[in-house]
C-alpha atoms as a PDB file:
ATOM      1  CA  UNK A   1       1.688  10.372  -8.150  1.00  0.00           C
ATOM      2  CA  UNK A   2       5.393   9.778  -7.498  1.00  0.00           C
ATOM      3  CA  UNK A   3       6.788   7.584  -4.794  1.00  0.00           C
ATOM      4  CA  UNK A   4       9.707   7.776  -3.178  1.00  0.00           C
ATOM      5  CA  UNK A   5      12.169   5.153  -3.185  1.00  0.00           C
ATOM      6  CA  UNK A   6      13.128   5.529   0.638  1.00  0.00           C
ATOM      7  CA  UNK A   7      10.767   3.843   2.949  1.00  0.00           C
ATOM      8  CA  UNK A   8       8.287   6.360   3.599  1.00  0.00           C
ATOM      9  CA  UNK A   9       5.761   5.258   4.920  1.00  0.00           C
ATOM     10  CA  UNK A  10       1.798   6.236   3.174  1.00  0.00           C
ATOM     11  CA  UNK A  11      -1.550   5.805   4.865  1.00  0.00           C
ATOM     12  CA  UNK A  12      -4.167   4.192   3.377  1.00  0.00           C
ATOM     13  CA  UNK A  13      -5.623   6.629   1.632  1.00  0.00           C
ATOM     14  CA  UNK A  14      -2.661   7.207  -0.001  1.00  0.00           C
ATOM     15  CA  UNK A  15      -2.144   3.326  -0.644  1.00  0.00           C
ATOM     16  CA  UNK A  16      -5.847   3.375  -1.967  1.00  0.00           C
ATOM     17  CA  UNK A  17      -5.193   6.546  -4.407  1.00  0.00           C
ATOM     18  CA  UNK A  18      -2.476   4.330  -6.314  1.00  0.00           C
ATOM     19  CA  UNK A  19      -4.494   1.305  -6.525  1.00  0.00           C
ATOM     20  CA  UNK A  20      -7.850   3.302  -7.428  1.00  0.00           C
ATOM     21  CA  UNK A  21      -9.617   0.827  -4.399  1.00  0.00           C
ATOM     22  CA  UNK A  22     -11.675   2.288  -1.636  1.00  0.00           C
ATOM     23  CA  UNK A  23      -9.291   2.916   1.750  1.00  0.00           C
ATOM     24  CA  UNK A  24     -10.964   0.133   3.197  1.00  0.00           C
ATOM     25  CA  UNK A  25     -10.256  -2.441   0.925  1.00  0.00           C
ATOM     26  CA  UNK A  26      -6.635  -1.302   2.236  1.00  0.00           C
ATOM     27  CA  UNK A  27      -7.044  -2.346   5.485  1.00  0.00           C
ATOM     28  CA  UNK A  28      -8.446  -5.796   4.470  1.00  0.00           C
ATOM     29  CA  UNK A  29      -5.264  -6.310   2.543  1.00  0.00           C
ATOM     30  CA  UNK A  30      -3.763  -5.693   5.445  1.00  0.00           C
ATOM     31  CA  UNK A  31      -5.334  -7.760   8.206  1.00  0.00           C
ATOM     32  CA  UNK A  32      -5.309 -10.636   5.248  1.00  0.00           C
ATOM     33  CA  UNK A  33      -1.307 -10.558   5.023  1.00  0.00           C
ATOM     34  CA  UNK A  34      -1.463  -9.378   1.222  1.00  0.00           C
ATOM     35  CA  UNK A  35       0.382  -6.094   1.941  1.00  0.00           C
ATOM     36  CA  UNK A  36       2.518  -5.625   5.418  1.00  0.00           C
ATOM     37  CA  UNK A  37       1.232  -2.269   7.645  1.00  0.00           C
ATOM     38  CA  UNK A  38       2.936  -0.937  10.039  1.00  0.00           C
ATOM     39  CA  UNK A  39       1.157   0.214  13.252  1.00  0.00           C
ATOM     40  CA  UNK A  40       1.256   3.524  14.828  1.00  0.00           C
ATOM     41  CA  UNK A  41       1.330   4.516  18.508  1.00  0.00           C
ATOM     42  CA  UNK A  42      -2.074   5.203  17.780  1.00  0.00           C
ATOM     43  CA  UNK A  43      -2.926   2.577  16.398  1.00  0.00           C
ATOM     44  CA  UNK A  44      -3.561   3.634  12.711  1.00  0.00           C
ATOM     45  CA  UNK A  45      -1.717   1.744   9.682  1.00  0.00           C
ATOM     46  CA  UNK A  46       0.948   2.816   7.681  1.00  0.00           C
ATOM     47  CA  UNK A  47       2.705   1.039   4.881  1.00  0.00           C
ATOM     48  CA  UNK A  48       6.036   1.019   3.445  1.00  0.00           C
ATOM     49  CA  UNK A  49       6.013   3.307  -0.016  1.00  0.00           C
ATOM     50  CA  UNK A  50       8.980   1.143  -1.310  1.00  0.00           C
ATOM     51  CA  UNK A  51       6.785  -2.325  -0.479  1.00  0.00           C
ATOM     52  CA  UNK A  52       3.801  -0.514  -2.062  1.00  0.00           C
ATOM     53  CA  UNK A  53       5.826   0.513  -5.179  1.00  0.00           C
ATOM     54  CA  UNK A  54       6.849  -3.257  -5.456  1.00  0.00           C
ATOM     55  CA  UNK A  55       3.107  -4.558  -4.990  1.00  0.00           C
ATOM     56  CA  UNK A  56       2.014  -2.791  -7.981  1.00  0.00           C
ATOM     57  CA  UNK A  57       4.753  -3.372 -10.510  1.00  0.00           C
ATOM     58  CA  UNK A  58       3.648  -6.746  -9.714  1.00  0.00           C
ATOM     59  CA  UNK A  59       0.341  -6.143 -10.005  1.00  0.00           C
ATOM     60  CA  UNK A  60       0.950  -4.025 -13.579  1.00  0.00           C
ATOM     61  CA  UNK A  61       3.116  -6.616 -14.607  1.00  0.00           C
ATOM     62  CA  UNK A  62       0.170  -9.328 -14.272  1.00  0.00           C
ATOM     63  CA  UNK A  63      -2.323  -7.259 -15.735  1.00  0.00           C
ATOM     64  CA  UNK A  64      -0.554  -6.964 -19.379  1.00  0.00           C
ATOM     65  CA  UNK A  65      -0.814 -10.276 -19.713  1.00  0.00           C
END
């Protein structure tokens, strides 16, 4: 799955697809502070594909160590 560079903005299932974690595990990265959501009128999350992109480059980069 591709992701744009410009700062779309994914919900967590679509945040949990990339990481292969269940969508809730999503949300408690969120309310911990790991990854930033954004809130919308309704009050579901989005996140930022570009901050998501950069959370697991990091998170690839760790792992092959």
């Amino acid at each position: 799955m591709a992701i744009q560079t410009t700062d779309a903005l994914l919900t967590p299932a679509e945040v949990a697809a990339l990481f292969r974690v269940n969508p809730k595990t999503v949300t408690r990265w969120a309310r911990a502070g790991k990854i930033s959501a954004i809130r919308t009128l309704g009050g579901h999350r989005r996140f930022r594909a570009s901050e998501i992109k950069r959370a697991l480059d990091h998170m690839e980069r760790e792992s092959s160590y």
